[in-house]
Protein backbone atom coordinates (compact mmCIF):
# COMPACT_ATOMS: atom_id res chain seq x y z
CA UNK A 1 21.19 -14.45 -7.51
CA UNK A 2 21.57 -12.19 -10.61
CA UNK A 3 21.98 -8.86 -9.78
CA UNK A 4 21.43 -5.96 -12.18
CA UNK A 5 23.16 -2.87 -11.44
CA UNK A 6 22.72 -0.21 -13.00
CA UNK A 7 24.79 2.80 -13.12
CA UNK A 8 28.13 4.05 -14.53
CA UNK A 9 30.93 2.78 -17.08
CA UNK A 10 33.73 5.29 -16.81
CA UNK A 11 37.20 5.72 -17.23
CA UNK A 12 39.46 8.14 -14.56
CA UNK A 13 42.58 9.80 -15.51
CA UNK A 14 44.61 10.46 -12.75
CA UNK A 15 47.40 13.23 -12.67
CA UNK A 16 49.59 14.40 -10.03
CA UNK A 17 50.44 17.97 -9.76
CA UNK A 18 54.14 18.17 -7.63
CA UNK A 19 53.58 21.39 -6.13
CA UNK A 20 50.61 23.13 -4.29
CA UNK A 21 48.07 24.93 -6.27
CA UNK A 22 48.06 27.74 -4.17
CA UNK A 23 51.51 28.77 -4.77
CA UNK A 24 49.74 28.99 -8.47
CA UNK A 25 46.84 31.06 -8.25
CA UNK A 26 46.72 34.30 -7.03
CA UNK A 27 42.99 35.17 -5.03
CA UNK A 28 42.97 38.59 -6.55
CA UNK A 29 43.10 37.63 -9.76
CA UNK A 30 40.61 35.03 -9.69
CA UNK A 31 38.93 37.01 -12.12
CA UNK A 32 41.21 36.10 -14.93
CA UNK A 33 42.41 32.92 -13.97
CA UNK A 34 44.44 30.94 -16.52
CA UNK A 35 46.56 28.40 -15.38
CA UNK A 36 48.60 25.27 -16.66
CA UNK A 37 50.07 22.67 -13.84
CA UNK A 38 52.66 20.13 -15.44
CA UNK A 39 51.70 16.93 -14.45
CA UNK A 40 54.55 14.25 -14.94
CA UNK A 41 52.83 11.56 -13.12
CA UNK A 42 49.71 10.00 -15.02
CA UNK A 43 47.72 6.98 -14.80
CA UNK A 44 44.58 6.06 -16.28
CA UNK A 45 42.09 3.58 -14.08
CA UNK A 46 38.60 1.55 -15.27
CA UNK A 47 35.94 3.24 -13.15
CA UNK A 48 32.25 4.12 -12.81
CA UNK A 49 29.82 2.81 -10.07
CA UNK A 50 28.68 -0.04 -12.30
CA UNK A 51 31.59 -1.34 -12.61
CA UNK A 52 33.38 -1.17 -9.19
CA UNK A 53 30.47 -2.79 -7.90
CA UNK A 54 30.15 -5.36 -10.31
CA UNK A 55 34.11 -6.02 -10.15
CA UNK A 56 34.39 -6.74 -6.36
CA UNK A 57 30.55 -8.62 -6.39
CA UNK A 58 32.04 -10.72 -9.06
CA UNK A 59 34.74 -11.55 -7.05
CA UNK A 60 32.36 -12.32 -3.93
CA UNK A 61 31.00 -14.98 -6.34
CA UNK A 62 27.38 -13.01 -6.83
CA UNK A 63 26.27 -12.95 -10.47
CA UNK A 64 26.18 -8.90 -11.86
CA UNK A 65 24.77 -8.24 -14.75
CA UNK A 66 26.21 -4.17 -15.83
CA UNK A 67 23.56 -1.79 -17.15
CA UNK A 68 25.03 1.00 -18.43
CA UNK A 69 26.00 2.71 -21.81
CA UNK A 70 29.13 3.60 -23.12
CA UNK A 71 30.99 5.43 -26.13
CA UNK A 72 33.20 4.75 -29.08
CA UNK A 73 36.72 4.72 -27.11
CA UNK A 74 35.12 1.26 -24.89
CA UNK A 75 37.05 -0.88 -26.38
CA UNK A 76 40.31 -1.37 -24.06
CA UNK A 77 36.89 -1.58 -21.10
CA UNK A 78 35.51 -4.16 -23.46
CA UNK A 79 38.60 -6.22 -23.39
CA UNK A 80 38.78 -5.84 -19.43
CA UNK A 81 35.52 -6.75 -18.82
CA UNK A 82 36.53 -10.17 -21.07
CA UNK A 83 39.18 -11.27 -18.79
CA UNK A 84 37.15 -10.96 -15.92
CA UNK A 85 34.44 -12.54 -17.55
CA UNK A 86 31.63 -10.07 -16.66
CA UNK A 87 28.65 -10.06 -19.35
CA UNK A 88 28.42 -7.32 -21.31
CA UNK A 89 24.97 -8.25 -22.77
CA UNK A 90 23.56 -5.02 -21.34
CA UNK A 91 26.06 -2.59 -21.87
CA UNK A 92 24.80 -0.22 -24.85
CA UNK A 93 27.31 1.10 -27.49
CA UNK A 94 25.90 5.01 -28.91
CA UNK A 95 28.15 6.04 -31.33
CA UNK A 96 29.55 9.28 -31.64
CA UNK A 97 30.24 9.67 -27.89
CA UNK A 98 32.85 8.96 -25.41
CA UNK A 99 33.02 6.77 -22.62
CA UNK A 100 31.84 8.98 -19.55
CA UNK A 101 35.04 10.14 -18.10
CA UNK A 102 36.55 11.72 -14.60
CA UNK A 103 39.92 13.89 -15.54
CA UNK A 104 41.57 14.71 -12.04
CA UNK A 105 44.41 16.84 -10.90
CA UNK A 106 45.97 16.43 -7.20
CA UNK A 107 48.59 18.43 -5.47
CA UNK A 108 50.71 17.97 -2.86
CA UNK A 109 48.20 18.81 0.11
CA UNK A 110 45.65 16.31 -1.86
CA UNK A 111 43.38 18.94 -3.36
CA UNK A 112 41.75 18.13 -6.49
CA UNK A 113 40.41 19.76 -9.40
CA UNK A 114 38.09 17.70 -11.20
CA UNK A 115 36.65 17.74 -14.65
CA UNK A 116 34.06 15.51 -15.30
CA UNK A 117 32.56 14.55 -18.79
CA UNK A 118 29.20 12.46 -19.03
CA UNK A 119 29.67 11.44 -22.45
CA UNK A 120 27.02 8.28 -23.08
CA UNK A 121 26.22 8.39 -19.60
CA UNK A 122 23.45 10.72 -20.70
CA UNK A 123 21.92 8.10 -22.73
CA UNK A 124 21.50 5.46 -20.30
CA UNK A 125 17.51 6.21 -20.62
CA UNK A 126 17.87 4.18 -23.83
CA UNK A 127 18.58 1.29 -21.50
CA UNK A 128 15.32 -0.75 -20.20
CA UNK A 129 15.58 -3.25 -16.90
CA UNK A 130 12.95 -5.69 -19.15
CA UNK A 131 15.64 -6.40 -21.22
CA UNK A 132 17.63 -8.50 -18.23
CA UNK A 133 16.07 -11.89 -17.54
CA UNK A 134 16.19 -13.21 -14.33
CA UNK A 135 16.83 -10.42 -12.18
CA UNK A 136 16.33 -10.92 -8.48
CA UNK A 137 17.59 -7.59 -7.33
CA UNK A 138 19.07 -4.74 -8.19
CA UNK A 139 20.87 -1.22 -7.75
CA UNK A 140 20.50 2.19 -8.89
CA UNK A 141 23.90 4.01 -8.63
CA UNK A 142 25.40 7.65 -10.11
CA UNK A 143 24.34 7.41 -13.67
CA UNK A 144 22.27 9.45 -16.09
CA UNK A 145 19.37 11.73 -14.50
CA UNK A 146 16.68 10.60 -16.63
CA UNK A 147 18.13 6.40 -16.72
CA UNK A 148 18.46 6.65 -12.90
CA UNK A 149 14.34 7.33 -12.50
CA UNK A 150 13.53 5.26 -15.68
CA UNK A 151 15.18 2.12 -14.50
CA UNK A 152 13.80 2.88 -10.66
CA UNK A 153 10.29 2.67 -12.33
CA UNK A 154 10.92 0.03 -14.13
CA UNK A 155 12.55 -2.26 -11.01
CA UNK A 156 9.29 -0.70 -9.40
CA UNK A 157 6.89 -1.80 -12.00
CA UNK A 158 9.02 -5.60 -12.10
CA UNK A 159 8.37 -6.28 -8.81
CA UNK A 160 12.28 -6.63 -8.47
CA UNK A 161 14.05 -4.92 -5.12
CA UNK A 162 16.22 -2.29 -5.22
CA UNK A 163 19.12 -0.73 -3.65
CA UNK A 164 18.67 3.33 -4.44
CA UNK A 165 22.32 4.60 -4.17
CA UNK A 166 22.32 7.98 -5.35
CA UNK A 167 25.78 9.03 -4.10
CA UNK A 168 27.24 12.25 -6.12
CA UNK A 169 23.78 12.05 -8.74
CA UNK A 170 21.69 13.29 -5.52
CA UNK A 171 22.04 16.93 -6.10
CA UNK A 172 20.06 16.68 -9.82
CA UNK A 173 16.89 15.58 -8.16
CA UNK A 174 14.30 17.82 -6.24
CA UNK A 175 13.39 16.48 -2.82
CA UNK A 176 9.86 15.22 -4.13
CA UNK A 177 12.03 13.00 -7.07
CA UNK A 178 14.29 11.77 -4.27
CA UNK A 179 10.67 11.03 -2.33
CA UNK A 180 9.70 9.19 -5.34
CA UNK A 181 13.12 6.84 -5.25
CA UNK A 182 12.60 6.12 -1.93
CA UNK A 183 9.23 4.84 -1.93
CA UNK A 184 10.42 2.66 -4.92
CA UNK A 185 13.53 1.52 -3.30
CA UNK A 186 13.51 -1.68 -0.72
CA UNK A 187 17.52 -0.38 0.51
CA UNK A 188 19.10 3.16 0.40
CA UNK A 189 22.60 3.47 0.67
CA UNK A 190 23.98 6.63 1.51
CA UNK A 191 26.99 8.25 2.52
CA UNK A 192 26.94 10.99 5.29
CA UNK A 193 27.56 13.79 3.54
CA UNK A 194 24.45 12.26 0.88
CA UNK A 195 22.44 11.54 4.18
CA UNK A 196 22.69 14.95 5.47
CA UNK A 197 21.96 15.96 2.10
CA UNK A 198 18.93 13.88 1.32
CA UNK A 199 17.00 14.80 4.90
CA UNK A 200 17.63 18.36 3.39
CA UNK A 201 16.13 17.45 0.11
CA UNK A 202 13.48 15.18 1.53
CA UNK A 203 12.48 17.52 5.00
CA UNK A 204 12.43 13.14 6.33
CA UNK A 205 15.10 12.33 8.92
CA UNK A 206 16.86 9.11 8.23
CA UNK A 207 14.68 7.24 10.84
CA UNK A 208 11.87 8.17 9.23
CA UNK A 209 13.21 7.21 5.54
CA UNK A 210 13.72 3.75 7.53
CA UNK A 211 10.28 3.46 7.77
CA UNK A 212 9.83 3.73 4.15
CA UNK A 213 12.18 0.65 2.84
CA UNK A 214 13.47 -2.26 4.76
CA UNK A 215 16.64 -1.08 5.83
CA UNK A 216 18.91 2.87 5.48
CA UNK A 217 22.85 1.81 5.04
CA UNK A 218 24.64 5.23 6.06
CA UNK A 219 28.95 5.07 5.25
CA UNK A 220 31.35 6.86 7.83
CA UNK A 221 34.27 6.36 6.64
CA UNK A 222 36.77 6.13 9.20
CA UNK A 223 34.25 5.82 11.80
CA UNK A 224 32.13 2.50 9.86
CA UNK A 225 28.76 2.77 9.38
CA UNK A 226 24.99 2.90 10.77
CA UNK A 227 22.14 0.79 9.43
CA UNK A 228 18.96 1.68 10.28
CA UNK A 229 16.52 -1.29 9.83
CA UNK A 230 13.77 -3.46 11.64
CA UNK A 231 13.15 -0.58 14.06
CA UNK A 232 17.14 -0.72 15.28
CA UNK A 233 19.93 1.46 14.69
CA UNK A 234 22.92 -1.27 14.28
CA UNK A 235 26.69 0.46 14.40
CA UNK A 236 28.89 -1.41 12.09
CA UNK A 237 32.40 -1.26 12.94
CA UNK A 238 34.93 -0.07 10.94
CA UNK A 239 37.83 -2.57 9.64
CA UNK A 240 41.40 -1.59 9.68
CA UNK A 241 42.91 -1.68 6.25
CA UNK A 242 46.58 -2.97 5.60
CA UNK A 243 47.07 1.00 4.22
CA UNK A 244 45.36 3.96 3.33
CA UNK A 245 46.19 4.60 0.00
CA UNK A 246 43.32 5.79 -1.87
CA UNK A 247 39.58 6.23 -1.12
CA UNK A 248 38.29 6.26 -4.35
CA UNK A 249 35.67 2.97 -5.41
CA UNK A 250 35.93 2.10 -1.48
CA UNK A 251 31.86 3.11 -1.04
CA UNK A 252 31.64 1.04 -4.57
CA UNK A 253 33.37 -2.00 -2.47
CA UNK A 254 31.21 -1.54 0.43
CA UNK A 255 27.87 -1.73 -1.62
CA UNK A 256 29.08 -4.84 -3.49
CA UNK A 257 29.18 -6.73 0.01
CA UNK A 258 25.80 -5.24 0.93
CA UNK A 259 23.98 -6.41 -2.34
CA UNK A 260 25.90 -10.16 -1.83
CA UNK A 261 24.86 -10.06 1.91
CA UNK A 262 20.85 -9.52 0.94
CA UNK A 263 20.85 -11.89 -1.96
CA UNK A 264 22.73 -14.25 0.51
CA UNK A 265 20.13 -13.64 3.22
CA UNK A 266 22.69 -12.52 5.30
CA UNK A 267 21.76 -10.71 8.93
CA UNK A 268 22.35 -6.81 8.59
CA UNK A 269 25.09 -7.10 11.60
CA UNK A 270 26.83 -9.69 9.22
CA UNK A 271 26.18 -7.66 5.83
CA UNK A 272 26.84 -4.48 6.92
CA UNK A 273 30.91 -6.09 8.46
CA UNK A 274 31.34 -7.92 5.34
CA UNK A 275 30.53 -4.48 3.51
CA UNK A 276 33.27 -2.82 6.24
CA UNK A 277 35.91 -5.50 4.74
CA UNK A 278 35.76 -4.98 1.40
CA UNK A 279 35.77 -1.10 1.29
CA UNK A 280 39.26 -1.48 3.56
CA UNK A 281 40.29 -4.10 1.38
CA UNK A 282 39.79 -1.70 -1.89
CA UNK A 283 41.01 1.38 0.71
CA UNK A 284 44.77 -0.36 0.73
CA UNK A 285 44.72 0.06 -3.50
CA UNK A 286 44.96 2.96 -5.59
CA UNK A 287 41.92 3.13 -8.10
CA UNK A 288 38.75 1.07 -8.37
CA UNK A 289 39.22 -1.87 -9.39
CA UNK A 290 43.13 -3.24 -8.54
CA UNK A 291 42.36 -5.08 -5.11
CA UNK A 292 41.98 -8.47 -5.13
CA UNK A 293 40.46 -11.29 -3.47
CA UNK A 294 39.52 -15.22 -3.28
CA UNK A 295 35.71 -15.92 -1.37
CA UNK A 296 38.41 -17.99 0.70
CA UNK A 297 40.41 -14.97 1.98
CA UNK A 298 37.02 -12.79 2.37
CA UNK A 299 35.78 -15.42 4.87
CA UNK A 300 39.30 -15.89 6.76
CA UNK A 301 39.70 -12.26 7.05
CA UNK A 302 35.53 -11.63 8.21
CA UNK A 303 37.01 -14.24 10.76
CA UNK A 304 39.90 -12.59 11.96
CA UNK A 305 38.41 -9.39 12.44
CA UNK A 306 35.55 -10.51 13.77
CA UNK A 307 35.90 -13.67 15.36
CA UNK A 308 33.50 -16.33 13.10
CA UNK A 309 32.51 -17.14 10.01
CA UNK A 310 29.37 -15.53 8.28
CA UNK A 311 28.37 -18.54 6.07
């Protein structure tokens, strides 16, 4: 089933500060803050919500089609996208802009300082869902304010379902815009910091959003995660990873298993474990997109940690 998902291109940048920031700024002179950190480690990753989804549903064996728009420095994203033979027939090129991009700083206790640049992200309004042929089903992740609600209309208006995964765009919309998602969405896919958030937002508990769409998929990190559809609450356990190296793209992994498990027809008890294994697949690998998998291992894995076979 072709799947469009729409969302982010980005690149991250990934420095390591060796030393704790607070041995580096003073609270009392917060005021006047100017600091440098020398960073000697560095690494750059391929990121954005798009694309970590697309990368592991690829890999599932689903067909993604990437919606997103990108700036002049795409080319070394281009070239990735190539090898892993991913169509780029909907990814938009507006010149004079970069490649949305995350520049983050860690220290030694694992605090971050993040600087985030939108770049062409902000023109993914320019992108229309009637464009993609075919489409089956689809996904609204972090992107552009004014592309997320344009291409939720437009899925709307197609008749195609949706998965509404708002994850760190939620704050920009007002609790009647997040309304207006939700009774366009079929799926929501949330976090539980973004579910706490969106009953806040909405004044709806999450049983009560259930009611709207066929099925609420909360994360819990450690602790797996709740789905709240057909009039049950469904506790999805969590799988143990090989290693816990880095989080990041590991909510990206776990929606890539939920979109295969619903074009698949998949049960929710069976979607929401496959889901489980991928983001502790991704968990035991730093950056988005550097795990790796066969649909052969998936399945003998799913079996070992849970004792059959989903397909």
């Amino acid at each position: 089933m072709r799947t469009l998902i729409c969302g982010s291109i980005a690149y991250d940048t990934i420095m390591v500060f060796r030393d704790r920031f607070k041995h580096h700024i003073l609270p009392e002179q917060l005021h006047i803050l100017n600091v440098a950190f020398l960073v000697p480690d560095m690494r750059r990753e391929f990121g954005g919500c798009a694309g970590n989804i697309a990368y592991s549903l690829n890999m599932l064996g689903g067909e993604p089609l990437i919606m997103a728009t990108v700036g002049d420095d795409y080319l070394p994203y281009d070239y990735r996208l190539q090898k892993l033979r991913l169509t780029q027939q909907y990814i938009r090129r507006i010149p004079n802009t970069f490649t949305a991009q995350a520049f983050i700083t860690t220290d030694l206790d694992d605090n971050q300082i993040t600087a985030f640049h939108p770049g062409a992200m902000n023109h993914s309004h320019e992108n229309h869902v009637h464009d993609a042929r075919d489409v089956k089903l689809g996904i609204i992740a972090p992107d552009g304010r004014e592309g997320m609600l344009q291409h939720a209309r437009e899925l709307h208006a197609a008749g195609i379902p949706f998965v509404f995964d708002p994850g760190q765009g939620l704050p920009m919309f007002s609790g009647e815009e997040l309304l207006e998602f939700v009774r366009m969405a079929s799926y929501i896919a949330v976090n539980d910091y973004e579910g706490e958030l969106l009953q806040d937002r909405t004044g709806r508990k999450l049983e009560e959003l259930g009611k709207m769409v066929k099925a609420v998929v909360v994360t819990l990190g450690a602790h797996g995660s709740l789905i709240f559809a057909d009039g049950r609450r469904l506790e999805i356990p969590c799988v143990k990873p090989e290693a816990l190296v880095d989080p990041t793209g590991c909510g990206d992994a776990y929606r890539a298993g939920l979109l295969y498990g619903i074009a698949a027809g998949l049960d929710w008890p069976v979607t929401g474990r496959l889901a489980s294994l991928l983001g502790a697949i991704k968990i035991a690998r730093r950056g988005g997109q550097n795990h790796h998998f066969t649909f052969e291992e998936i399945a003998q894995r799913y079996r070992d940690n849970f004792g059959s076979r989903p397909w």
